[in-house]
N, C-alpha and C. Protein backbone atom coordinates (compact mmCIF):
# COMPACT_ATOMS: atom_id res chain seq x y z
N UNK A 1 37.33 3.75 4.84
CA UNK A 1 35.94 3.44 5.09
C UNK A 1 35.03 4.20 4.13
N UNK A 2 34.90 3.54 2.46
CA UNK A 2 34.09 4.49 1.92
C UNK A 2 32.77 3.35 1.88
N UNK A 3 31.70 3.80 1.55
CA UNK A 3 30.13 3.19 1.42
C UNK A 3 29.59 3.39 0.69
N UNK A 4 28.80 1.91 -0.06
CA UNK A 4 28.39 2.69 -1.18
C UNK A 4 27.22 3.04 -1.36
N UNK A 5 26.87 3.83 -2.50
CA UNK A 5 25.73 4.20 -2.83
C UNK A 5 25.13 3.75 -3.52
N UNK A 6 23.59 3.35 -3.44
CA UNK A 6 22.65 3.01 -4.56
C UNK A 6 21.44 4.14 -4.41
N UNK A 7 20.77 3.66 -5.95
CA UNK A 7 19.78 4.43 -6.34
C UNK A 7 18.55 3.67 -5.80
N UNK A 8 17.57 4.46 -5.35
CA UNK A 8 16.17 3.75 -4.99
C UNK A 8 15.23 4.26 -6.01
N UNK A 9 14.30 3.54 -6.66
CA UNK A 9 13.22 3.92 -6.90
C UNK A 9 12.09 4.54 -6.01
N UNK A 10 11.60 5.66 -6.47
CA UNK A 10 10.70 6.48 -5.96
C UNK A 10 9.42 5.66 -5.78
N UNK A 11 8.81 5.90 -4.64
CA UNK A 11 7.21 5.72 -4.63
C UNK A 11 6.39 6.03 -5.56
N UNK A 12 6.20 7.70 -5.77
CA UNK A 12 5.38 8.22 -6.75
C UNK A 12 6.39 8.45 -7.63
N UNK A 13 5.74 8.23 -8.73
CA UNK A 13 6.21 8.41 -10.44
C UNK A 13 6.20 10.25 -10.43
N UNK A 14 7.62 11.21 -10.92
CA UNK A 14 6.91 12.70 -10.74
C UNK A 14 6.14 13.08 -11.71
N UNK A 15 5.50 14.35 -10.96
CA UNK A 15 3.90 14.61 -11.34
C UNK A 15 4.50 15.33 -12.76
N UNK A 16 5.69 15.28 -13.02
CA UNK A 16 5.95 16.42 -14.44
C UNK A 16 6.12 16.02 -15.25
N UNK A 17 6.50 14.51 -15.31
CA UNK A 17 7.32 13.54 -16.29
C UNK A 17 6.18 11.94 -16.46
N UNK A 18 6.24 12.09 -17.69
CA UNK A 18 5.33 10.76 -18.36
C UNK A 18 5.26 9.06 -17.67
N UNK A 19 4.54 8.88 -17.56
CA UNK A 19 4.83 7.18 -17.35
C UNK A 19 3.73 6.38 -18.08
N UNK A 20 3.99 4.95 -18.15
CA UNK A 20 3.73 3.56 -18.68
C UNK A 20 2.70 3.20 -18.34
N UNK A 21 2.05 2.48 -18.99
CA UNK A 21 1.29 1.64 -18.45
C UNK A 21 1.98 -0.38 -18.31
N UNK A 22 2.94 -0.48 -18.53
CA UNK A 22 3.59 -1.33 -18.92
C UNK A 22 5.09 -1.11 -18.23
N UNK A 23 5.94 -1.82 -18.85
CA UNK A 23 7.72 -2.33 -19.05
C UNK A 23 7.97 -1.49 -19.58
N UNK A 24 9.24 -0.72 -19.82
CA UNK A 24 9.90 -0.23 -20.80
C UNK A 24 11.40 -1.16 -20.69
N UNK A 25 11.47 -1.73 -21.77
CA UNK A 25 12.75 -2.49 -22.23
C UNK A 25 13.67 -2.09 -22.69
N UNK A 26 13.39 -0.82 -23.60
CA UNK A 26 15.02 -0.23 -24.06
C UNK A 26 14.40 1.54 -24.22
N UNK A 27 15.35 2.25 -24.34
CA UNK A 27 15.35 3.61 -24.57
C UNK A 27 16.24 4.04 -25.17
N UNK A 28 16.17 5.10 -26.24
CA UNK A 28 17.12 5.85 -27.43
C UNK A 28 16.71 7.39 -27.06
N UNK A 29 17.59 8.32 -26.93
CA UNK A 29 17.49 9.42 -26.40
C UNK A 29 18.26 10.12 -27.76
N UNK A 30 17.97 11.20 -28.57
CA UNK A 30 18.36 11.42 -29.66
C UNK A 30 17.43 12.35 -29.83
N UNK A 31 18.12 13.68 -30.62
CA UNK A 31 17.81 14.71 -31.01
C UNK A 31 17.09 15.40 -30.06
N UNK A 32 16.69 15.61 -28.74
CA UNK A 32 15.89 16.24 -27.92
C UNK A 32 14.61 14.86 -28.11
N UNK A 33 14.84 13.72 -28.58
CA UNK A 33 13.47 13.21 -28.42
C UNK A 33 14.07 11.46 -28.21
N UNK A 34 13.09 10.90 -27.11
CA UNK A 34 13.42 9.89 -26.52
C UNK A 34 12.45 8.96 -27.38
N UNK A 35 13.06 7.96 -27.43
CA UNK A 35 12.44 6.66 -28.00
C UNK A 35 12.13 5.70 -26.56
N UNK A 36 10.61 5.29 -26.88
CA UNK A 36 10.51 3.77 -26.09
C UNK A 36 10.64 2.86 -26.30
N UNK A 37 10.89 1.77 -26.07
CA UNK A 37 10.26 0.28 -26.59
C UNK A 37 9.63 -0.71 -25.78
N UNK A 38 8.95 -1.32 -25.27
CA UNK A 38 8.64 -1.98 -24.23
C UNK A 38 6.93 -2.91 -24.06
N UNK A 39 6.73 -3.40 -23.39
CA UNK A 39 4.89 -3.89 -23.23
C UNK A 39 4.04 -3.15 -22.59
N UNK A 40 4.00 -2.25 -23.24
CA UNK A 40 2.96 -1.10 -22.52
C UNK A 40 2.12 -0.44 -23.84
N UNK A 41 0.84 0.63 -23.60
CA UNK A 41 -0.18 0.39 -24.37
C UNK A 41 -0.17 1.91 -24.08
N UNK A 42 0.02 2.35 -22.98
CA UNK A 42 -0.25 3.35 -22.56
C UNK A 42 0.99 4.18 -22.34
N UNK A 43 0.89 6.21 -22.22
CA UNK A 43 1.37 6.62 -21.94
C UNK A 43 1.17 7.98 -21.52
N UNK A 44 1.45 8.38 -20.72
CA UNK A 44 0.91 9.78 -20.24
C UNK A 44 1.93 10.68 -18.77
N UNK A 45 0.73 11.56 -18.73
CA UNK A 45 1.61 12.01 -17.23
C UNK A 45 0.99 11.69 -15.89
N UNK A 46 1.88 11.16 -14.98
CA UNK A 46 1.70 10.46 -13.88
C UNK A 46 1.24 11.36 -12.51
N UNK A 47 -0.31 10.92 -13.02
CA UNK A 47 -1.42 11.87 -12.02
C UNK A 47 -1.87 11.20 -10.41
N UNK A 48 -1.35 9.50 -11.05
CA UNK A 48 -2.36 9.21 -9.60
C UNK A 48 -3.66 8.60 -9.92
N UNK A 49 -4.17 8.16 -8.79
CA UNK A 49 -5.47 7.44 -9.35
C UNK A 49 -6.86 8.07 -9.41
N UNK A 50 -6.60 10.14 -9.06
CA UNK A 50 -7.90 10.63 -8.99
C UNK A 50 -7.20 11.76 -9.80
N UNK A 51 -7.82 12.50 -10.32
CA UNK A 51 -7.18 14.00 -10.74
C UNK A 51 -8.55 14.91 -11.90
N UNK A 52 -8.50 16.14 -11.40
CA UNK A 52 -9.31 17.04 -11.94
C UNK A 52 -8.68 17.47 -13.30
N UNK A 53 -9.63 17.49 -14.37
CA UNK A 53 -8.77 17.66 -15.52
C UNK A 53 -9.72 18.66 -16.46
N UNK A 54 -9.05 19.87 -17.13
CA UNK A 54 -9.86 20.61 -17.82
C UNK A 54 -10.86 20.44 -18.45
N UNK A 55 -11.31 21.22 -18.61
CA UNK A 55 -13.11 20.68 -19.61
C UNK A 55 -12.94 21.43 -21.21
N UNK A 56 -12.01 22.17 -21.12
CA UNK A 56 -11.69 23.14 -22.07
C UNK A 56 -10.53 22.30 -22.72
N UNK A 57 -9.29 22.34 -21.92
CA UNK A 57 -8.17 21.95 -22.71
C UNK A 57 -8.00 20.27 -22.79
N UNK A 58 -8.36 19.86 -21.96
CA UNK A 58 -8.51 18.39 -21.66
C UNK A 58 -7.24 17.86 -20.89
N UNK A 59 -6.87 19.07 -20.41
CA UNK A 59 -5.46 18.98 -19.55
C UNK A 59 -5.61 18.48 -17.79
N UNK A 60 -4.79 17.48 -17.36
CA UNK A 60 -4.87 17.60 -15.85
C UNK A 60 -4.57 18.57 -15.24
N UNK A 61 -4.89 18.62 -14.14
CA UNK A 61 -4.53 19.69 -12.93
C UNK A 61 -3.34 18.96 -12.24
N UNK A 62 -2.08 19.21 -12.28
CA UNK A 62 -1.24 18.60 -11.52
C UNK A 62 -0.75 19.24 -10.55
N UNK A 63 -1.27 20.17 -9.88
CA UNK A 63 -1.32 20.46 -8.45
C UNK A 63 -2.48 19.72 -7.67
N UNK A 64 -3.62 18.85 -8.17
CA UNK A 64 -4.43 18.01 -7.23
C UNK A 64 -3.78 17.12 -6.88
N UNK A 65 -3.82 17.15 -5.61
CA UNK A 65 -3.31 15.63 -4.76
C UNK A 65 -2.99 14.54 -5.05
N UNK A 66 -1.83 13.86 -5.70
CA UNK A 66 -1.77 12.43 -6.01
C UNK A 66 -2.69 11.18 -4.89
N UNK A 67 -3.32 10.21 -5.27
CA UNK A 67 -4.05 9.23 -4.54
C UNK A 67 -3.34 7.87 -5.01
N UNK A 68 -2.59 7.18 -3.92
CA UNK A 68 -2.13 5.73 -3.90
C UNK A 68 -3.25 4.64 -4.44
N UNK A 69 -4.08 4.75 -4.59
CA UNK A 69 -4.91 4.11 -5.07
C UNK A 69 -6.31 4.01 -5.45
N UNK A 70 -7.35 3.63 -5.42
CA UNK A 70 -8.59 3.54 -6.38
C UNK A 70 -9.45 4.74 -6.06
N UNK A 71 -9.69 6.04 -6.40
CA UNK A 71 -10.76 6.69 -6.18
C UNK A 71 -12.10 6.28 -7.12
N UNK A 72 -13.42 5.87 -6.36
CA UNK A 72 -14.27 4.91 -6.63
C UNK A 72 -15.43 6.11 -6.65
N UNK A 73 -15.38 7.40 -5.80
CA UNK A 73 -16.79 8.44 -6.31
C UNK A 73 -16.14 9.81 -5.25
N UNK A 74 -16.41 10.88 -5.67
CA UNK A 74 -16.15 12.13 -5.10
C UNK A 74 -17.56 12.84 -5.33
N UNK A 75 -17.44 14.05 -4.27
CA UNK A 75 -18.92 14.68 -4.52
C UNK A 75 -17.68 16.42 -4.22
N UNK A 76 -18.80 17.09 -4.08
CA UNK A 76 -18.19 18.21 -4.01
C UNK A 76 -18.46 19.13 -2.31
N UNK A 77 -17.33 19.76 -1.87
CA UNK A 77 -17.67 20.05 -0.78
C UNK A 77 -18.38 21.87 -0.60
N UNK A 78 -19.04 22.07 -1.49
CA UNK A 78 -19.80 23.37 -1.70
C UNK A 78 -18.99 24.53 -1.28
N UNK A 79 -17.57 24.09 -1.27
CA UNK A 79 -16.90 25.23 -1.35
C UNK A 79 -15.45 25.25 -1.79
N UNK A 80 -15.83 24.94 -2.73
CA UNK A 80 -14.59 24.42 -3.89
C UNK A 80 -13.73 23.48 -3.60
N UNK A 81 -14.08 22.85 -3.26
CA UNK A 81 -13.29 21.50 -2.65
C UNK A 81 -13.84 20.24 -2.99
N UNK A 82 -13.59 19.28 -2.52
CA UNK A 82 -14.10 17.61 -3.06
C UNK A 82 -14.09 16.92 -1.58
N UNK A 83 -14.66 15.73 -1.36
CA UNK A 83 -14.61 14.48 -0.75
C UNK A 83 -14.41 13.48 -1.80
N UNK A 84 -13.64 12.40 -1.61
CA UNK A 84 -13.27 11.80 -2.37
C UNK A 84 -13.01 10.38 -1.39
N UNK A 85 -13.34 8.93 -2.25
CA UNK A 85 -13.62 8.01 -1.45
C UNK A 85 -13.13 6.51 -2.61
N UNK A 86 -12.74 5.94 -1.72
CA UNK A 86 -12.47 4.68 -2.64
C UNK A 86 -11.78 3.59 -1.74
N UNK A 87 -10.53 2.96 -1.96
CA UNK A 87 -9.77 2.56 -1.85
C UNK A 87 -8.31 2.73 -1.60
N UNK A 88 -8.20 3.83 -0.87
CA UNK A 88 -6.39 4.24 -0.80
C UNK A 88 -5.92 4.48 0.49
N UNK A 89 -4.73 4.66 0.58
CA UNK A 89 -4.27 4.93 2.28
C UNK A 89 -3.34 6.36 2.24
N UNK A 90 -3.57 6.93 0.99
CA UNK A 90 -2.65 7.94 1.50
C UNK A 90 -3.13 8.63 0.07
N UNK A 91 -3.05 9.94 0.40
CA UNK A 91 -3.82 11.64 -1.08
C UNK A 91 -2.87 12.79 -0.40
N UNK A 92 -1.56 13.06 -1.22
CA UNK A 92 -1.03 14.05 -1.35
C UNK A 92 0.02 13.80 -0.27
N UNK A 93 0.52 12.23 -0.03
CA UNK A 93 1.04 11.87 1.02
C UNK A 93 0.85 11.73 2.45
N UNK A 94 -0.52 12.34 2.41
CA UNK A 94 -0.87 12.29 3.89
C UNK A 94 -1.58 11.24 4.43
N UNK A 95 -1.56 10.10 4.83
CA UNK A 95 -2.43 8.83 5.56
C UNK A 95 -3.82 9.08 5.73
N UNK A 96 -4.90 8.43 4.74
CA UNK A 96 -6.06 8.51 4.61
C UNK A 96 -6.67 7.14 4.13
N UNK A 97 -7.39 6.58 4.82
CA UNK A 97 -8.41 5.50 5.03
C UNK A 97 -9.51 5.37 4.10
N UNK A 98 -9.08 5.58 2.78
CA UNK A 98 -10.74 5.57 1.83
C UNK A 98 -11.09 6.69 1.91
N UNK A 99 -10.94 7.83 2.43
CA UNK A 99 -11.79 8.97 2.69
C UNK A 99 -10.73 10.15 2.92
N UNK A 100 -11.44 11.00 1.96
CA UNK A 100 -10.10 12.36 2.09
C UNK A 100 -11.27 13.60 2.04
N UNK A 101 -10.74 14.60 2.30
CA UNK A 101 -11.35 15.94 2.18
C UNK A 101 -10.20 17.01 1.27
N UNK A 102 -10.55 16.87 -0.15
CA UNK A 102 -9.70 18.16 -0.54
C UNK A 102 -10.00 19.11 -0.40
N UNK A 103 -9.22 20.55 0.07
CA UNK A 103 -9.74 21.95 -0.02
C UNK A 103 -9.67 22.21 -1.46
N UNK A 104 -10.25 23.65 -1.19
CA UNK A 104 -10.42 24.50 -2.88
C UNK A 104 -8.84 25.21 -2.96
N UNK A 105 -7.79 24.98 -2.25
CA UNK A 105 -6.77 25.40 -2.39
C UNK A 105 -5.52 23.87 -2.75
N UNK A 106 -6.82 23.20 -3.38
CA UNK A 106 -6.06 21.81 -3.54
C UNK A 106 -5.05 21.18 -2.69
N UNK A 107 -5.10 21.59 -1.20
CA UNK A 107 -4.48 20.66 -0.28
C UNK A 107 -5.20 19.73 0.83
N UNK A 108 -4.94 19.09 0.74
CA UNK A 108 -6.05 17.60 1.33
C UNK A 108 -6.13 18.37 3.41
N UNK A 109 -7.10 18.42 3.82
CA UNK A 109 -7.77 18.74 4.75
C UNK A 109 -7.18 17.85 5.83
N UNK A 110 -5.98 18.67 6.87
CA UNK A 110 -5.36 17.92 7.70
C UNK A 110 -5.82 17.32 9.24
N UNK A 111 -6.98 18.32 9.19
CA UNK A 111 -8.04 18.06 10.55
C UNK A 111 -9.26 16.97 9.93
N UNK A 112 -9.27 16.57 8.66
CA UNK A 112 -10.99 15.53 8.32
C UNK A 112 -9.95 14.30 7.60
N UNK A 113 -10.31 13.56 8.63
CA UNK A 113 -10.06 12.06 8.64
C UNK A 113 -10.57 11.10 9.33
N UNK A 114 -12.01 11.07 8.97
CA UNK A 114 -12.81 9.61 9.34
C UNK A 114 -12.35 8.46 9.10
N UNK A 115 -11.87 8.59 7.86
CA UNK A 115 -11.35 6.64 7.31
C UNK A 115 -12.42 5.60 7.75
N UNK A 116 -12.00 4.79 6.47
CA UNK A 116 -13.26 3.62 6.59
C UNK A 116 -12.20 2.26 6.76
N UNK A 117 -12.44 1.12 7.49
CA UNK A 117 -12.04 0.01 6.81
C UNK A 117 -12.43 -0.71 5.86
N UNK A 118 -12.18 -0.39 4.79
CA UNK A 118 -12.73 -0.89 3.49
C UNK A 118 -12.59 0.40 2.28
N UNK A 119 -13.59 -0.37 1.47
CA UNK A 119 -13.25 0.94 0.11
C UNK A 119 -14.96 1.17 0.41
N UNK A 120 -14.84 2.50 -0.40
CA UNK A 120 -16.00 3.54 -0.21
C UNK A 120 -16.43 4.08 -1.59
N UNK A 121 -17.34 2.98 -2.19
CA UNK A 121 -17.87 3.42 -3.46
C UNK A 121 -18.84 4.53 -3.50
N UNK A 122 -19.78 5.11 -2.70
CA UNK A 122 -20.53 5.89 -3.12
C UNK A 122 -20.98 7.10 -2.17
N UNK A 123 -20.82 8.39 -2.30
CA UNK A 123 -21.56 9.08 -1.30
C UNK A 123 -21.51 10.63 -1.95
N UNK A 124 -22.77 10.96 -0.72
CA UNK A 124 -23.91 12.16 -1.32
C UNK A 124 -23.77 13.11 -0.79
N UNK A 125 -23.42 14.62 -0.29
CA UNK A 125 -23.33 15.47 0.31
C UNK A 125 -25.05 16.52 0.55
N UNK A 126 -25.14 16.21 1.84
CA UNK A 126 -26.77 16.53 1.72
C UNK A 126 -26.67 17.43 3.08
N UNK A 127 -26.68 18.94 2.81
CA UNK A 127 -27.03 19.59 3.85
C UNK A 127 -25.57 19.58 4.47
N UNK A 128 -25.12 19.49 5.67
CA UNK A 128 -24.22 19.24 6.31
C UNK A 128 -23.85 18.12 6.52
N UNK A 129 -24.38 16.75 5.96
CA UNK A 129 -23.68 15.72 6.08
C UNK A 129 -23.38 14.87 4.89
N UNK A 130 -22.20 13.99 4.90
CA UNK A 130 -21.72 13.66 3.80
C UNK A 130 -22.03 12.00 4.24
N UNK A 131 -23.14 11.46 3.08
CA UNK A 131 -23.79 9.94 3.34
C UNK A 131 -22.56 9.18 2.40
N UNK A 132 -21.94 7.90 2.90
CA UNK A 132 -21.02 7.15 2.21
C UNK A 132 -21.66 5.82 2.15
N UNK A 133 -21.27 4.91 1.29
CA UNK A 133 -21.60 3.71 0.79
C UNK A 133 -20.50 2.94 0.21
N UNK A 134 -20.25 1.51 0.99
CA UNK A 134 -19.24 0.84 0.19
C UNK A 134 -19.31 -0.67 0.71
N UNK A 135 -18.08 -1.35 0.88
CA UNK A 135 -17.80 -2.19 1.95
C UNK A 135 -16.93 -2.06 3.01
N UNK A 136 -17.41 -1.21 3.82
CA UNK A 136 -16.52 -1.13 4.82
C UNK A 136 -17.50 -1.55 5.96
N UNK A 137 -16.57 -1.82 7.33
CA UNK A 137 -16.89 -2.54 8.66
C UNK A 137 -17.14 -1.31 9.91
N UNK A 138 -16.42 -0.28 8.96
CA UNK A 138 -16.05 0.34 10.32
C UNK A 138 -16.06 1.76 9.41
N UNK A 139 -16.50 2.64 10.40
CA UNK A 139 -16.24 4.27 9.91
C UNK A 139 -15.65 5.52 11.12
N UNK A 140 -14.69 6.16 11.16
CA UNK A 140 -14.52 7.35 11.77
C UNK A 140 -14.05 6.31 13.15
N UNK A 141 -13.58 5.41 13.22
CA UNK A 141 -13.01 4.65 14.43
C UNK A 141 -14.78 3.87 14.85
N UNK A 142 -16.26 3.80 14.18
CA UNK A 142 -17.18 3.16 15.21
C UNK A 142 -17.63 1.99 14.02
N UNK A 143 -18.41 0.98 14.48
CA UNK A 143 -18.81 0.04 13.58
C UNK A 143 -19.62 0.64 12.95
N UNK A 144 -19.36 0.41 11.35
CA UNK A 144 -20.47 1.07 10.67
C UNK A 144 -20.41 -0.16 9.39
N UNK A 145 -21.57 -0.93 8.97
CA UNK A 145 -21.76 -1.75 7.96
C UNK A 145 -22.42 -1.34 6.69
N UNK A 146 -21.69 -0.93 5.93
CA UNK A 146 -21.84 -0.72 4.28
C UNK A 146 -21.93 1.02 4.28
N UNK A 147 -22.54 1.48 5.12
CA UNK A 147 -23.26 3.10 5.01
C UNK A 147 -23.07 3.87 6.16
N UNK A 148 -22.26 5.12 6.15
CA UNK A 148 -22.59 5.94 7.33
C UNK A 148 -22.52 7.88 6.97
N UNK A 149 -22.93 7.83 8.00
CA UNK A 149 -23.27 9.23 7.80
C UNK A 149 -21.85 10.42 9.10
N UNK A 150 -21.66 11.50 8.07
CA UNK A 150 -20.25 12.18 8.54
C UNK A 150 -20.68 13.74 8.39
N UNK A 151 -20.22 14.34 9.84
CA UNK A 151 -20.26 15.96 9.77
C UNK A 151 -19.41 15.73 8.98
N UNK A 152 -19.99 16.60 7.54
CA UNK A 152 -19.10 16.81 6.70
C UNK A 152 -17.97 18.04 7.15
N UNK A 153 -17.89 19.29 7.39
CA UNK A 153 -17.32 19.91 8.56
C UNK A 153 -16.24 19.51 9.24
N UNK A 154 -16.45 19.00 10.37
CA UNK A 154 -15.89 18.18 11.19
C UNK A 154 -15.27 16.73 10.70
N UNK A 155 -15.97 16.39 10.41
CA UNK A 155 -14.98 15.05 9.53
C UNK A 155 -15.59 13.94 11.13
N UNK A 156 -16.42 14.18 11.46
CA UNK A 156 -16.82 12.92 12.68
C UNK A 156 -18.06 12.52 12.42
N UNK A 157 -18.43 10.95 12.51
CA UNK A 157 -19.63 9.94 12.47
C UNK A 157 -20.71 10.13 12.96
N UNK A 158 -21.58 10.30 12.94
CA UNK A 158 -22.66 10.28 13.45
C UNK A 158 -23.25 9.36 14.08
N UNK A 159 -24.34 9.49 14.81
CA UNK A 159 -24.86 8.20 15.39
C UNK A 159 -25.58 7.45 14.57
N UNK A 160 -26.19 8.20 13.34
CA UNK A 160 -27.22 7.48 12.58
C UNK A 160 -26.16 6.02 11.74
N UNK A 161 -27.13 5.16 12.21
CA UNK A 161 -26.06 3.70 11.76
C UNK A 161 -27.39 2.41 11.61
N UNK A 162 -27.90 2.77 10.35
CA UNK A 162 -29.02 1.78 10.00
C UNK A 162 -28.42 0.22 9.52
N UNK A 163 -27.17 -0.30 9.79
CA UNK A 163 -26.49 -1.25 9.94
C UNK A 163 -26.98 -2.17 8.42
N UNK A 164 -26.52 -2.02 7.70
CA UNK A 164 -26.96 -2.80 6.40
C UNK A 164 -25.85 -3.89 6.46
N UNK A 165 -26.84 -5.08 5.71
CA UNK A 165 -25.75 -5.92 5.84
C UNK A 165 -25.55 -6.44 3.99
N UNK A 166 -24.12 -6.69 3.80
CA UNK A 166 -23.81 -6.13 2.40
C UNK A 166 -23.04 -4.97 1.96
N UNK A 167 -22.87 -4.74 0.77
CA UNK A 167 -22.40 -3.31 -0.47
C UNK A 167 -23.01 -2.31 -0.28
N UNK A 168 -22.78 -1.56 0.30
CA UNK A 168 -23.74 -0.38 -0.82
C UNK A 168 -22.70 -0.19 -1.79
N UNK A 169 -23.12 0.27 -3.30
CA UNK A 169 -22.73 0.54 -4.31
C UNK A 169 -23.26 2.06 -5.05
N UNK A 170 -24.50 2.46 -4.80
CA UNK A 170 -24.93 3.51 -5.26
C UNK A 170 -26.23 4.21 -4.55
């Protein structure tokens, strides 16, 4: 009774090693240096769809949180940290709804999870609350249309809900 084994492809591409923007069709590995060939344009190291990147070296930070998908606007959480908003369901593997809270110790904030249904193009950190804008239906589990307002803190909705109907975008 033996069983066999296969290889799976990984979810995330690792954060140490280069990837495509494209196919790769063939590979030549020679002298310490790999050859590509393939339909791709692009090449780099596989950050994810948000990532903080030097201002000096022009290098990423690859200890920030990988994001499954579209980060659309981040603001800053006045204490070295980010909110970050778009389109994704999961930042650093952890299940997040459009809406994440990174700490300043670059690990995504396991108690602030409002989530939106929808993507979350735009928002402002004003005082203690963090104003969002996008298309979403719904915010922090209550109906909220295009815009709502979040203890930034706490990571919970507020009552203020001026019900727009439409985008907000900016």
């Amino acid at each position: 009774p033996f069983s066999r084994a296969a290889a799976e492809p990984a979810n995330y591409p690792r954060r140490d090693f280069w990837i495509t923007d494209g196919p790769v069709y063939s590979m030549l590995v020679t002298n310490r240096l790999a050859y590509l060939g393939g339909a791709f344009t692009g090449l780099g190291i596989g950050t994810g769809s948000g990532v903080v990147v030097s201002v000096d070296a022009g290098a990423p930070d690859l200890d920030f949180p990988s994001v499954n998908g579209s980060v659309f606007t981040a603001a800053p959480d006045a204490s070295g940290g980010w909110f970050i908003g778009g389109s994704f369901t999961t930042v650093g593997g952890i299940n997040r709804a459009g809406l994440a809270h990174i700490r300043s110790d670059k690990t995504v904030n396991p108690a602030w999870n409002p989530g939106a249904t929808g993507s979350v193009q735009c928002m402002v950190l004003s005082g203690a609350t963090l104003y969002i804008g996008g298309s979403f239906t719904r915010a922090g589990g209550n109906g909220r249309n295009g815009v709502a307002a979040i203890e930034a803190g706490a990571g919970r909705v507020t009552a203020w809900n001026p019900n727009v109907s439409g985008s907000v975008n900016a």
